[in-house]
N, C-alpha and C. Protein backbone atom coordinates (compact mmCIF):
# COMPACT_ATOMS: atom_id res chain seq x y z
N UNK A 1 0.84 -1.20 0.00
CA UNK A 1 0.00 0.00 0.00
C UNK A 1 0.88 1.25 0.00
N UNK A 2 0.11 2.23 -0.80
CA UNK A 2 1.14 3.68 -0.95
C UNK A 2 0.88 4.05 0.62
N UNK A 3 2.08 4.78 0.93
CA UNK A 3 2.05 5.77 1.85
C UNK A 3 1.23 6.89 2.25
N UNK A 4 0.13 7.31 2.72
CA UNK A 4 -0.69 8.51 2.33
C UNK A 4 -0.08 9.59 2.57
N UNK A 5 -0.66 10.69 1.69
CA UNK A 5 -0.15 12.03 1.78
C UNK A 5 -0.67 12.58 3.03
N UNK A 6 0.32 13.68 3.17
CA UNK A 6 0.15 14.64 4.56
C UNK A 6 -0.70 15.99 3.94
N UNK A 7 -1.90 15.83 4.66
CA UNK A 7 -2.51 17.56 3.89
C UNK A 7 -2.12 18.93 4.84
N UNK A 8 -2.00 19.99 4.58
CA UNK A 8 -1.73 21.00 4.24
C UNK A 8 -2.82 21.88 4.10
N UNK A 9 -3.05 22.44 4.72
CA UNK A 9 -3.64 23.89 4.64
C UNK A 9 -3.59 25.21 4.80
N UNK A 10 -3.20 26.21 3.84
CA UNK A 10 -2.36 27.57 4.15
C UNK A 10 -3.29 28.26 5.20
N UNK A 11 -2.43 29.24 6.08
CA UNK A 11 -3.20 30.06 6.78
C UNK A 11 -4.56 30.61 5.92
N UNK A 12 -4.04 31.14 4.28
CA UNK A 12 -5.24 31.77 3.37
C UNK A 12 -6.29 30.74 2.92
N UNK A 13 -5.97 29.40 3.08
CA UNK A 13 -6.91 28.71 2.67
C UNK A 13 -8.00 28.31 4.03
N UNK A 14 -7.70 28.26 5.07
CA UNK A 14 -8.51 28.18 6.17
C UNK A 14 -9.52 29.59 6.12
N UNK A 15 -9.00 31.04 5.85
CA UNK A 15 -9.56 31.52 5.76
C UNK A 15 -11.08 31.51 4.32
N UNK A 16 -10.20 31.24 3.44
CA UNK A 16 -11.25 30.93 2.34
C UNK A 16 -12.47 30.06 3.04
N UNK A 17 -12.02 28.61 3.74
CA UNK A 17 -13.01 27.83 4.26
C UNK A 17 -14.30 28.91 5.01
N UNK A 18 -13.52 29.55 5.84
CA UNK A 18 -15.02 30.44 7.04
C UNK A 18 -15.84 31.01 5.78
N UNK A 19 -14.91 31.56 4.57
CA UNK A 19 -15.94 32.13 3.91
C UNK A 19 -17.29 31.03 2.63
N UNK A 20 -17.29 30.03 3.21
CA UNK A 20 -18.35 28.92 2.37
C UNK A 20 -19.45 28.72 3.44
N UNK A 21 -20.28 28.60 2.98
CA UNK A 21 -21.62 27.65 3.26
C UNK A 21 -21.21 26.67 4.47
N UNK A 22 -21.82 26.42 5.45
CA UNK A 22 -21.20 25.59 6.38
C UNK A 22 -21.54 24.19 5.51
N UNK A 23 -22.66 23.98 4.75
CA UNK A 23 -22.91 22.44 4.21
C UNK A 23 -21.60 22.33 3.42
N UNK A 24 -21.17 23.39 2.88
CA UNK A 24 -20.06 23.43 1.84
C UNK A 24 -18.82 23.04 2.66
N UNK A 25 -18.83 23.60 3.75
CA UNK A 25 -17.06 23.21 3.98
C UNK A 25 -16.99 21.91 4.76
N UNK A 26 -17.94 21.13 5.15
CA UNK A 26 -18.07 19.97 5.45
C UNK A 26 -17.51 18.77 3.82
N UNK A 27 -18.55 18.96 2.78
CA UNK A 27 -18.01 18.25 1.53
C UNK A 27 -16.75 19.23 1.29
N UNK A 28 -16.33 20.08 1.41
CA UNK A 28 -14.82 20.56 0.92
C UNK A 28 -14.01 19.68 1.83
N UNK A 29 -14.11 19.85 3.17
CA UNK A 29 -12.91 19.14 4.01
C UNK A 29 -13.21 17.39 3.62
N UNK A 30 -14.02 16.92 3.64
CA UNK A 30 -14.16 15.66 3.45
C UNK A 30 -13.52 15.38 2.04
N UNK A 31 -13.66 16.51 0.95
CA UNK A 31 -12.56 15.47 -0.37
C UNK A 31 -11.50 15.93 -0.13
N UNK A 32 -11.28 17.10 0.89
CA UNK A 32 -9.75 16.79 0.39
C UNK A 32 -9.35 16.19 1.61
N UNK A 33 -9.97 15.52 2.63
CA UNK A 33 -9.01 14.37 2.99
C UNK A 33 -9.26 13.76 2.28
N UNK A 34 -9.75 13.17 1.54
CA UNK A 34 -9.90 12.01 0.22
C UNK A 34 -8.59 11.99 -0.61
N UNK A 35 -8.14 13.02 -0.34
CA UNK A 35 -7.02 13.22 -1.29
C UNK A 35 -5.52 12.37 -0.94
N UNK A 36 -5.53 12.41 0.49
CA UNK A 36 -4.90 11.93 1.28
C UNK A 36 -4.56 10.46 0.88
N UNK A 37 -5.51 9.42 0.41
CA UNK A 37 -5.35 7.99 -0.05
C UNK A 37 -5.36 8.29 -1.55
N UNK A 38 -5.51 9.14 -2.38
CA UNK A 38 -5.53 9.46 -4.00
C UNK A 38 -5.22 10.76 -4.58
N UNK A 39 -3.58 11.46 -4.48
CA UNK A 39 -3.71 12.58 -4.23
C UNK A 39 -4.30 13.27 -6.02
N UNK A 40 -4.92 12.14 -6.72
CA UNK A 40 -4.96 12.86 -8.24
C UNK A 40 -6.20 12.16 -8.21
N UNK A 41 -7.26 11.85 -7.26
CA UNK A 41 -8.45 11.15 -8.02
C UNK A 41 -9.37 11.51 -9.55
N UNK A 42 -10.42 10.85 -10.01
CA UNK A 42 -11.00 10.81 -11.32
C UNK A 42 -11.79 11.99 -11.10
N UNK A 43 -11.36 12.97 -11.99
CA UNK A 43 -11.85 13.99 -12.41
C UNK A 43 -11.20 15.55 -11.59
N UNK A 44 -9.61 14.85 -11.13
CA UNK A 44 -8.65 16.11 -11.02
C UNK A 44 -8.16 16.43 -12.39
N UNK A 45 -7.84 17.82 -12.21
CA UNK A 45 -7.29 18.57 -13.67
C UNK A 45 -5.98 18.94 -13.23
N UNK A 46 -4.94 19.00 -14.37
CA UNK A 46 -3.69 19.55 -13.57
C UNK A 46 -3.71 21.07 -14.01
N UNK A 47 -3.34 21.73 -13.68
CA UNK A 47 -3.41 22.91 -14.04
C UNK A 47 -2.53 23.55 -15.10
N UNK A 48 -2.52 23.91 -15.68
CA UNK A 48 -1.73 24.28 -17.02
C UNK A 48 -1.16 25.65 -16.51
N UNK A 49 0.31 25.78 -17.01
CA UNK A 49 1.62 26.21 -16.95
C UNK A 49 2.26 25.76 -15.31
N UNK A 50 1.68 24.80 -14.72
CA UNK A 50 2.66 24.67 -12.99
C UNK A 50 2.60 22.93 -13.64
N UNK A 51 3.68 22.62 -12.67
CA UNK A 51 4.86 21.25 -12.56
C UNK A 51 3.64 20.13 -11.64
N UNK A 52 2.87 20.92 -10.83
CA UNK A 52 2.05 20.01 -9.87
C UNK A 52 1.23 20.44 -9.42
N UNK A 53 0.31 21.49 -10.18
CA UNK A 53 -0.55 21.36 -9.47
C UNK A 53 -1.99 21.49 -9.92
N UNK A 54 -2.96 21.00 -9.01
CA UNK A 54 -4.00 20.44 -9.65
C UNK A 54 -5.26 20.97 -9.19
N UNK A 55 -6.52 20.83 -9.85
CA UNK A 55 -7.58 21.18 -8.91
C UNK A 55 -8.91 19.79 -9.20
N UNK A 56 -9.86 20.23 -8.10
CA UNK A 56 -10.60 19.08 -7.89
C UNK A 56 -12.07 19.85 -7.58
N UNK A 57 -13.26 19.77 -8.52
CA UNK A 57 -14.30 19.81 -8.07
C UNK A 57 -15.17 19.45 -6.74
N UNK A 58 -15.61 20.15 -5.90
CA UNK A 58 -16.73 20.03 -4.61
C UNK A 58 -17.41 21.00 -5.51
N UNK A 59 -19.09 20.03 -5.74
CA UNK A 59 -19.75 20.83 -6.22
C UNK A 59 -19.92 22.23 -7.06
N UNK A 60 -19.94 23.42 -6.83
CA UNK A 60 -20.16 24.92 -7.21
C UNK A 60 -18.26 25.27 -6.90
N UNK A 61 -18.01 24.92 -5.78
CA UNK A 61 -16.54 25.07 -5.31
C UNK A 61 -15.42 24.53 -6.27
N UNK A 62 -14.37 25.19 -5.96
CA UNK A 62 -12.75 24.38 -7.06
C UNK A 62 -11.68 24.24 -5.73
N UNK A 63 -11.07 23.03 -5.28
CA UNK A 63 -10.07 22.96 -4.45
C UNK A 63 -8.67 23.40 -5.45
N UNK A 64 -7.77 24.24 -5.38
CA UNK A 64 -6.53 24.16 -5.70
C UNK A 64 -5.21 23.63 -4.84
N UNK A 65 -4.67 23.42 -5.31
CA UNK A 65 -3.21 21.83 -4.25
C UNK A 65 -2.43 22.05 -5.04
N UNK A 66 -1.07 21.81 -4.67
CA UNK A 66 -0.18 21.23 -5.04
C UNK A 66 0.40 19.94 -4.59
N UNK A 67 0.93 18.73 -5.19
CA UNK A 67 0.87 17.61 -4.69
C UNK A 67 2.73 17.68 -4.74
N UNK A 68 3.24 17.61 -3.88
CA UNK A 68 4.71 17.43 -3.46
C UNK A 68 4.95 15.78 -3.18
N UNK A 69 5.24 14.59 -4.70
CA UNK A 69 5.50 13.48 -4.64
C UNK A 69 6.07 13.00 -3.60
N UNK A 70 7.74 13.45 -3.56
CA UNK A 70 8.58 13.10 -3.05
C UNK A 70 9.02 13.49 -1.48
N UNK A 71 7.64 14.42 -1.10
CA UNK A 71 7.85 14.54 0.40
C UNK A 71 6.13 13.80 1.19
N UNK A 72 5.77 13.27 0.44
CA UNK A 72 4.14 12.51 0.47
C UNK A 72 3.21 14.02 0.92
N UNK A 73 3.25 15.21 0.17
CA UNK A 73 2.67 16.51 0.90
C UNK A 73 1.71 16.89 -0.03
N UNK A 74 0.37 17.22 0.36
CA UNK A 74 -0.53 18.11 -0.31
C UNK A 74 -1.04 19.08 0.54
N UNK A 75 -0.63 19.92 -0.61
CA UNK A 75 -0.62 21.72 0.03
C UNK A 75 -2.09 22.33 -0.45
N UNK A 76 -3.29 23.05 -0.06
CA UNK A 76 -4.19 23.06 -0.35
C UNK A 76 -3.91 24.83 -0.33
N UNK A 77 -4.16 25.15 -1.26
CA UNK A 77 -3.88 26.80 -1.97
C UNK A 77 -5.16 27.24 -1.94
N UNK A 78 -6.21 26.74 -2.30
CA UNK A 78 -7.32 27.83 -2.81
C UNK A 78 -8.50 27.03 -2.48
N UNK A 79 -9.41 27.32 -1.70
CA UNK A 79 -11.09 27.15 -2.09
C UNK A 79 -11.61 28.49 -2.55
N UNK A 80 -12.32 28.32 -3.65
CA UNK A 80 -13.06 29.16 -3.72
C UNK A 80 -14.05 28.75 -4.61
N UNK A 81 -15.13 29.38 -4.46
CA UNK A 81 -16.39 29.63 -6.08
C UNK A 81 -15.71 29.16 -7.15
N UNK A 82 -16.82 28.44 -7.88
CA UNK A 82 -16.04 27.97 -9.26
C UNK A 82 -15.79 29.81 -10.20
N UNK A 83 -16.86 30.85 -9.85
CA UNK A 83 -16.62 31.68 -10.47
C UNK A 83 -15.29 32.75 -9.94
N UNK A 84 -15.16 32.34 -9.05
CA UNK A 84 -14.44 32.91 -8.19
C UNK A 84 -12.49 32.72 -8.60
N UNK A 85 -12.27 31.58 -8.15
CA UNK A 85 -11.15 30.34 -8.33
C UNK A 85 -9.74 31.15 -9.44
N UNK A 86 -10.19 31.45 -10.11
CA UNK A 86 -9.04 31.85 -11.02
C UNK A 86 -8.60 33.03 -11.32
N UNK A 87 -9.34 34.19 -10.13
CA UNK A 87 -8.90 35.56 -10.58
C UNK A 87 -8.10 35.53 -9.16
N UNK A 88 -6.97 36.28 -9.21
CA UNK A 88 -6.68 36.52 -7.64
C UNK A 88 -6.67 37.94 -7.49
């Protein structure tokens, strides 16, 4: 069995969490410990122009991560609104 990854959550991404739906940050925290036994499950995208990193649908929401192979680490960068997600 693989080793599971260690998750990660930036100080800015905890804050993103207070700002969701409480039903919402219940399914947000629940996939991305999911991530933890699959850090690329079916229907992650990698993100185009970065080395690793990826995002993962919760509903209306987009998780952004970076998955660090070689130290078993996923770094969780961004919740936000799917409309939200890609402007900073």
């Amino acid at each position: 069995m693989m080793e599971r990854f260690k998750i990660q959550w930036r100080n800015s991404t905890k804050k993103d969490l207070r700002n969701l739906p409480r039903q919402e940050v219940a399914r947000v925290v629940s996939a991305v410990g999911e991530l933890a036994d699959d850090a690329l499950p079916h229907g992650s995208q990698k993100l185009s122009g970065s080395e690793r990193t990826y995002r993962i649908r919760v509903g209306d929401y987009r998780v952004i991560y970076e998955v660090f192979a070689e130290s078993r680490i996923i770094e969780v960068q961004r919740v936000r609104h799917r409309k939200d997600v890609y402007r900073e």
